[in-house]
PDB file of N, CA and C in Angstrom:
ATOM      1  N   UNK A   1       0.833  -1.175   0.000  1.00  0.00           N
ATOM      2  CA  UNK A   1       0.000   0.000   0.000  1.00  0.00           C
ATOM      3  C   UNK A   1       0.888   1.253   0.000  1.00  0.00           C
ATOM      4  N   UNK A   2       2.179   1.214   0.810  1.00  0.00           N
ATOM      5  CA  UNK A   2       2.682   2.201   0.376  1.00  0.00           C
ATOM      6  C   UNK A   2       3.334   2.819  -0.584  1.00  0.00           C
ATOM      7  N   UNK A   3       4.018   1.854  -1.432  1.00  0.00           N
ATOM      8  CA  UNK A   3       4.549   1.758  -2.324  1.00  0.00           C
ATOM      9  C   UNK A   3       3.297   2.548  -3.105  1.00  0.00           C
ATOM     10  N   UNK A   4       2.592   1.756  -3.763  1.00  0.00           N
ATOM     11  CA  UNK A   4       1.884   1.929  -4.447  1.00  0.00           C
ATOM     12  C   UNK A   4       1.071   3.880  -4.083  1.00  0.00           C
ATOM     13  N   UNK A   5       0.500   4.341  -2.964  1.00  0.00           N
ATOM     14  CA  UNK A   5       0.747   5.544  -2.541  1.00  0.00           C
ATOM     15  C   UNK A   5       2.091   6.818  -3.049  1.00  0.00           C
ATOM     16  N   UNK A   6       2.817   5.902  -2.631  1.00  0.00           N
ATOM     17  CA  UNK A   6       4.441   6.572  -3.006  1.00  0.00           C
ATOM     18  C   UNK A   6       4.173   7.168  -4.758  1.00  0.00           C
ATOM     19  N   UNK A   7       4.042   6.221  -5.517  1.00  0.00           N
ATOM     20  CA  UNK A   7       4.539   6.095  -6.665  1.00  0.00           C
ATOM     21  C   UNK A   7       2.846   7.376  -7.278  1.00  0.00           C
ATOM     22  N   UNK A   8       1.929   7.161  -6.921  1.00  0.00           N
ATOM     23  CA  UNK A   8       0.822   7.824  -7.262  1.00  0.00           C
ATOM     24  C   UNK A   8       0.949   9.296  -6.645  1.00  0.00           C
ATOM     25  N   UNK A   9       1.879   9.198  -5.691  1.00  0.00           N
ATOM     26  CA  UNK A   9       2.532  10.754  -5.704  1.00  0.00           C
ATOM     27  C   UNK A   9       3.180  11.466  -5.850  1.00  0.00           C
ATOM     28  N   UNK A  10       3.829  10.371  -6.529  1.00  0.00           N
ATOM     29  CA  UNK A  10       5.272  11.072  -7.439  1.00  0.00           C
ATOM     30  C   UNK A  10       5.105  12.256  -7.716  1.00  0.00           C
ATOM     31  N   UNK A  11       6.024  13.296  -8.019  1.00  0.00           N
ATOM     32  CA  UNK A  11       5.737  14.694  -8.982  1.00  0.00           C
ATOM     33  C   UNK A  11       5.891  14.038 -10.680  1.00  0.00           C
ATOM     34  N   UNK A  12       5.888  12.762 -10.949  1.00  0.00           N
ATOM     35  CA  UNK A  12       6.251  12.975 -12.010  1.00  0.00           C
ATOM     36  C   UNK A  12       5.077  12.111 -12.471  1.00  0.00           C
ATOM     37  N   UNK A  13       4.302  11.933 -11.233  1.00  0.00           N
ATOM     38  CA  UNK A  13       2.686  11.572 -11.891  1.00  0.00           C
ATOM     39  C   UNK A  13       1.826  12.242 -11.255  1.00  0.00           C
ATOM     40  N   UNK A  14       1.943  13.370 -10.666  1.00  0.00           N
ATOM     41  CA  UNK A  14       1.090  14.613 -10.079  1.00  0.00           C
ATOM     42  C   UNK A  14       1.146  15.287 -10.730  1.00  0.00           C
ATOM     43  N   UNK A  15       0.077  16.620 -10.575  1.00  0.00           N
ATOM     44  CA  UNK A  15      -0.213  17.614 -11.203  1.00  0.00           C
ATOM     45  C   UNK A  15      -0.188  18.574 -10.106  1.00  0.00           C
ATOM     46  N   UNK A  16       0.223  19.988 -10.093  1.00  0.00           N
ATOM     47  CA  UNK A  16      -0.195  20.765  -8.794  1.00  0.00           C
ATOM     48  C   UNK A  16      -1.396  21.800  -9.284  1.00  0.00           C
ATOM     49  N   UNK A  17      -2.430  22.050  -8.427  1.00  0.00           N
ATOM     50  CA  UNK A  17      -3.772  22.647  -8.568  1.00  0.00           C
ATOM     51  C   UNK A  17      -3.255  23.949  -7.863  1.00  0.00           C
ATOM     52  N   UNK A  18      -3.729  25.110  -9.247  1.00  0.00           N
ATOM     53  CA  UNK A  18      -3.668  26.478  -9.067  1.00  0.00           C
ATOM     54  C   UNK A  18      -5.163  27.025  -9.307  1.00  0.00           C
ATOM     55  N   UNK A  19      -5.211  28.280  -8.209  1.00  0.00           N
ATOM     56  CA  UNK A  19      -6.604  28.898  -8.549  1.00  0.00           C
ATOM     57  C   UNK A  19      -5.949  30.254  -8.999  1.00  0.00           C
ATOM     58  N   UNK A  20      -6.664  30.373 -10.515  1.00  0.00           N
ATOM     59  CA  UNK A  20      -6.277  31.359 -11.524  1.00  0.00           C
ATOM     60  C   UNK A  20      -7.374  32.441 -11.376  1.00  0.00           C
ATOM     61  N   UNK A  21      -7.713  33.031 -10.941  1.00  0.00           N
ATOM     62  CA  UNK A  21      -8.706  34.046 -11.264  1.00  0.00           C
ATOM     63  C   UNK A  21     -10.221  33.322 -11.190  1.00  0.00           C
ATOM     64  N   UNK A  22     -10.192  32.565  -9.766  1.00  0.00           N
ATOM     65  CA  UNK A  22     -11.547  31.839  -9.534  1.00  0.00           C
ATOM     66  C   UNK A  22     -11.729  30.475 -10.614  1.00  0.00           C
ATOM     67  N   UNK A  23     -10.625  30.534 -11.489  1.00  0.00           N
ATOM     68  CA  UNK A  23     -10.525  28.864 -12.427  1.00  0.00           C
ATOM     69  C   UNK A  23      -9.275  28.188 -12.132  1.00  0.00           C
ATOM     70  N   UNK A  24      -9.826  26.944 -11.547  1.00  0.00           N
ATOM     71  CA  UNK A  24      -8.677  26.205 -11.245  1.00  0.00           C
ATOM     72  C   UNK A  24      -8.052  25.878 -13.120  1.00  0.00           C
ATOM     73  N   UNK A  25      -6.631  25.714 -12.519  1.00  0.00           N
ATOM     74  CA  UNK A  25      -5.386  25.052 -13.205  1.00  0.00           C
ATOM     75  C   UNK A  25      -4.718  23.910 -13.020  1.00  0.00           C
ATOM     76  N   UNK A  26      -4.557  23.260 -13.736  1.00  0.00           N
ATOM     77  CA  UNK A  26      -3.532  22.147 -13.173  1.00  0.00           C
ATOM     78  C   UNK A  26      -2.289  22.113 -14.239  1.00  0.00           C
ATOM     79  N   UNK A  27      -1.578  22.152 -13.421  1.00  0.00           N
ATOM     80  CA  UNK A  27      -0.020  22.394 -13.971  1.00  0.00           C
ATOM     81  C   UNK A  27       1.380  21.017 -13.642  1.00  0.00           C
ATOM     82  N   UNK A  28       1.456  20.775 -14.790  1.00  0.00           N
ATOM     83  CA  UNK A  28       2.671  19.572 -14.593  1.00  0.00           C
ATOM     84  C   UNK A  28       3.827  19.954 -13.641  1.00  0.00           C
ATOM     85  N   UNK A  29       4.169  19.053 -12.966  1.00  0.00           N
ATOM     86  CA  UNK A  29       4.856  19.375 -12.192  1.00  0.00           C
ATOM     87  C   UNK A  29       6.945  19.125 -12.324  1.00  0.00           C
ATOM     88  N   UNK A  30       6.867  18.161 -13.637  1.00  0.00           N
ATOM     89  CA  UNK A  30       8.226  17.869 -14.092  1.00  0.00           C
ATOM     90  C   UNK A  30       9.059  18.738 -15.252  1.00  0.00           C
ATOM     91  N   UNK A  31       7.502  19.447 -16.319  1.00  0.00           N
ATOM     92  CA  UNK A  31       8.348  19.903 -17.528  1.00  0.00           C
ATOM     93  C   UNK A  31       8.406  20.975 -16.936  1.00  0.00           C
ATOM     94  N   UNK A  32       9.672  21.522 -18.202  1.00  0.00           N
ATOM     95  CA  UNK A  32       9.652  23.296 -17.581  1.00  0.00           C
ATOM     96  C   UNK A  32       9.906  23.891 -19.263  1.00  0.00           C
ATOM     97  N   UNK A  33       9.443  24.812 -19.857  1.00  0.00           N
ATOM     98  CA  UNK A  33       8.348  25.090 -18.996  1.00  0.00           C
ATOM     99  C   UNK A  33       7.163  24.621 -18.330  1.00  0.00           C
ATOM    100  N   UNK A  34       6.575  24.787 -17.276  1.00  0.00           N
ATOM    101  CA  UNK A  34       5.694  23.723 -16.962  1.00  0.00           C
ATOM    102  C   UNK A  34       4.305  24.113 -17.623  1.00  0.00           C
ATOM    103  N   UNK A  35       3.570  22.884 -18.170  1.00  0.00           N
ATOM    104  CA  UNK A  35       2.392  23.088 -18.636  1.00  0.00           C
ATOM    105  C   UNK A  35       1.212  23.252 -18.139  1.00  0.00           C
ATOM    106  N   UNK A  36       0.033  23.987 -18.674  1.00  0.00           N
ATOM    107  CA  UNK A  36      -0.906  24.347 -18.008  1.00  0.00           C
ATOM    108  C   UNK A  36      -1.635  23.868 -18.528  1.00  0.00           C
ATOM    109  N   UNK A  37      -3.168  23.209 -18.036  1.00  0.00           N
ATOM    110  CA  UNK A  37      -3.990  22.552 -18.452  1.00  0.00           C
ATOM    111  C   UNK A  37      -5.580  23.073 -17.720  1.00  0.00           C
ATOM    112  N   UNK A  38      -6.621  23.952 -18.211  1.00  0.00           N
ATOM    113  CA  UNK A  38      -8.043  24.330 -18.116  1.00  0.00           C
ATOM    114  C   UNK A  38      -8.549  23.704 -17.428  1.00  0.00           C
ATOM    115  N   UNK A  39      -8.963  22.225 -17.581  1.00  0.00           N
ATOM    116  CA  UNK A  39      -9.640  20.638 -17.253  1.00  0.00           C
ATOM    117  C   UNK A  39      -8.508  19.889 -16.465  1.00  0.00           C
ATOM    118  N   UNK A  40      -9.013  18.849 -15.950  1.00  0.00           N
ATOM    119  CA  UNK A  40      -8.480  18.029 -15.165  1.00  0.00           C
ATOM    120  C   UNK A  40      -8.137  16.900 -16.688  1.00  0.00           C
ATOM    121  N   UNK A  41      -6.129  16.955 -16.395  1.00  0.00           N
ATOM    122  CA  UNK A  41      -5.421  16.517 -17.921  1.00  0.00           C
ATOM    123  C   UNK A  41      -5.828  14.720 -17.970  1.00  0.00           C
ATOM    124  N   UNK A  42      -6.362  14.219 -16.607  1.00  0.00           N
ATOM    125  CA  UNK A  42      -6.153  12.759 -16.592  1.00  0.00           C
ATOM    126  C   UNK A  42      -8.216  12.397 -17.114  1.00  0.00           C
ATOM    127  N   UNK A  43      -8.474  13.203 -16.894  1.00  0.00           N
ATOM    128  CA  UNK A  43     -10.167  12.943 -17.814  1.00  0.00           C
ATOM    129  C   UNK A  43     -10.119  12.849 -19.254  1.00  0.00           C
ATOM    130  N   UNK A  44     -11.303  12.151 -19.478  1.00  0.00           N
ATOM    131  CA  UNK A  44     -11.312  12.098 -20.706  1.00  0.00           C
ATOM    132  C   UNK A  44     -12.318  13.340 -21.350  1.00  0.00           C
ATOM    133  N   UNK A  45     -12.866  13.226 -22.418  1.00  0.00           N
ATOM    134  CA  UNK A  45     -13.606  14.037 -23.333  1.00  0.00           C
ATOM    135  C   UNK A  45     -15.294  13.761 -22.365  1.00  0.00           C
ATOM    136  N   UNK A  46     -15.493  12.589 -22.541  1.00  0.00           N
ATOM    137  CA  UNK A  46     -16.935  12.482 -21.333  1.00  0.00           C
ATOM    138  C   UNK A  46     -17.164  12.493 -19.985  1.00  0.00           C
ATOM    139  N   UNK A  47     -15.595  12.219 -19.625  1.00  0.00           N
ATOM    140  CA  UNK A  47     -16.017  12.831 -18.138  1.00  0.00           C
ATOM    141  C   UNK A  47     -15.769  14.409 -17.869  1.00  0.00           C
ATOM    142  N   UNK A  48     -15.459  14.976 -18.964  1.00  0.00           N
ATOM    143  CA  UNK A  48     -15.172  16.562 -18.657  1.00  0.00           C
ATOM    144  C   UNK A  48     -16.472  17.181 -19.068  1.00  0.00           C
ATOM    145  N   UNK A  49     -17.301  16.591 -20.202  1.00  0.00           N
ATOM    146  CA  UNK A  49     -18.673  16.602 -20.271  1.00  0.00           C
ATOM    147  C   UNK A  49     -19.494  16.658 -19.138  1.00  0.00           C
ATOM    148  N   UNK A  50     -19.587  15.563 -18.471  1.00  0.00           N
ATOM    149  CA  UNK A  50     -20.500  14.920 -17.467  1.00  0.00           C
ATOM    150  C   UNK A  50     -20.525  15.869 -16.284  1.00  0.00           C
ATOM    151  N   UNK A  51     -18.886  16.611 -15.994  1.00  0.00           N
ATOM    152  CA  UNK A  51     -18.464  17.334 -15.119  1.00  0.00           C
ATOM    153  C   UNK A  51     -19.411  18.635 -15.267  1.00  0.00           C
ATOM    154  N   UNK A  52     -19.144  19.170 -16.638  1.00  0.00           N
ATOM    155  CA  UNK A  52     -19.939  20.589 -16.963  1.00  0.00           C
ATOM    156  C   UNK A  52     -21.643  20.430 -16.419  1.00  0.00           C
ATOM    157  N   UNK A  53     -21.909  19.189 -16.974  1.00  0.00           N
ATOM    158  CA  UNK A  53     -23.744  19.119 -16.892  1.00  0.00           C
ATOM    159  C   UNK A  53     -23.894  19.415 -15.159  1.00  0.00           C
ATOM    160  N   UNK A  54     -23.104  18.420 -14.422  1.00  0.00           N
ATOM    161  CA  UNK A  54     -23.256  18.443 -13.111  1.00  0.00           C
ATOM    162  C   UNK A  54     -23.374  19.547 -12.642  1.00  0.00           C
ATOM    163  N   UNK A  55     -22.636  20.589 -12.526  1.00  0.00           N
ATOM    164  CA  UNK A  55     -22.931  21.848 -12.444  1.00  0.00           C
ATOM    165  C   UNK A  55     -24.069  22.515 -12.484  1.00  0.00           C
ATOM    166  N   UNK A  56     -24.630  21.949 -13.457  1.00  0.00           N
ATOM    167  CA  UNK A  56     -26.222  23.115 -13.471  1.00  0.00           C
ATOM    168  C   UNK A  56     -27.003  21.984 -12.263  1.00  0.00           C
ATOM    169  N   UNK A  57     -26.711  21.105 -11.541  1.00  0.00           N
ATOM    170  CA  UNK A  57     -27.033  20.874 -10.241  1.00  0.00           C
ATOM    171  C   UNK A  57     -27.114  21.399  -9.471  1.00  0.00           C
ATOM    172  N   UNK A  58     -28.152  21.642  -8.300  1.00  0.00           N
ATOM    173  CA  UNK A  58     -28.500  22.438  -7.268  1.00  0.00           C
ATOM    174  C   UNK A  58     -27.778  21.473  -5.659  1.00  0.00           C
ATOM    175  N   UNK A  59     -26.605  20.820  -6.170  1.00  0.00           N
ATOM    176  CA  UNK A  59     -26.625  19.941  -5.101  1.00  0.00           C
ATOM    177  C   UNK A  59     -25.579  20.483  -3.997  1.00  0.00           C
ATOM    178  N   UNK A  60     -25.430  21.838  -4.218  1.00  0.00           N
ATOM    179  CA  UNK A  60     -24.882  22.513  -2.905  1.00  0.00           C
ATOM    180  C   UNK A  60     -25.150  23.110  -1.568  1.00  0.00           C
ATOM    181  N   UNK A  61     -26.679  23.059  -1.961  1.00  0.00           N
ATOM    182  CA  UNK A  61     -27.386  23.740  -0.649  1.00  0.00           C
ATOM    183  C   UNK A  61     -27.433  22.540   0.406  1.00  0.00           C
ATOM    184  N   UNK A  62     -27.724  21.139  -0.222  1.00  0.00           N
ATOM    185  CA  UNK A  62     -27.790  20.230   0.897  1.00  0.00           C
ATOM    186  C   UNK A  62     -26.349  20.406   1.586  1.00  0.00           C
ATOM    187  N   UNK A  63     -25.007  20.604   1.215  1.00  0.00           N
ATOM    188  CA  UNK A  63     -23.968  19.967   1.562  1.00  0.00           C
ATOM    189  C   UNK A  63     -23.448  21.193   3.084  1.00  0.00           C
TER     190      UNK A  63
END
């Protein structure tokens, strides 16, 4: 378990999360220059979809 932990936190399989002007970023953490990415880079095309719809959800007032 740790191993496996270890290695999933590598910087060179992490991303570090920036808040840009109220929009998160996620930025590689090995290249340099380092790259910037809008969306979360490890989703695909339908879960970045699925992500947007969720949103027009009202499911914050319960939380």
């Amino acid at each position: 378990m740790r191993a496996l932990f270890l290695h999933s936190t590598a910087s060179d399989t992490s991303y570090r999360v920036l808040l840009d002007n109220g929009a998160l970023r996620w930025s590689g953490a090995t290249e340099q220059p380092a790259k910037v990415w809008a969306h979360d880079p490890e989703s695909g095309f339908w879960r970045h979809k699925l992500v947007c719809v969720m949103r027009w959800l009202p499911i914050e007032s319960p939380l």
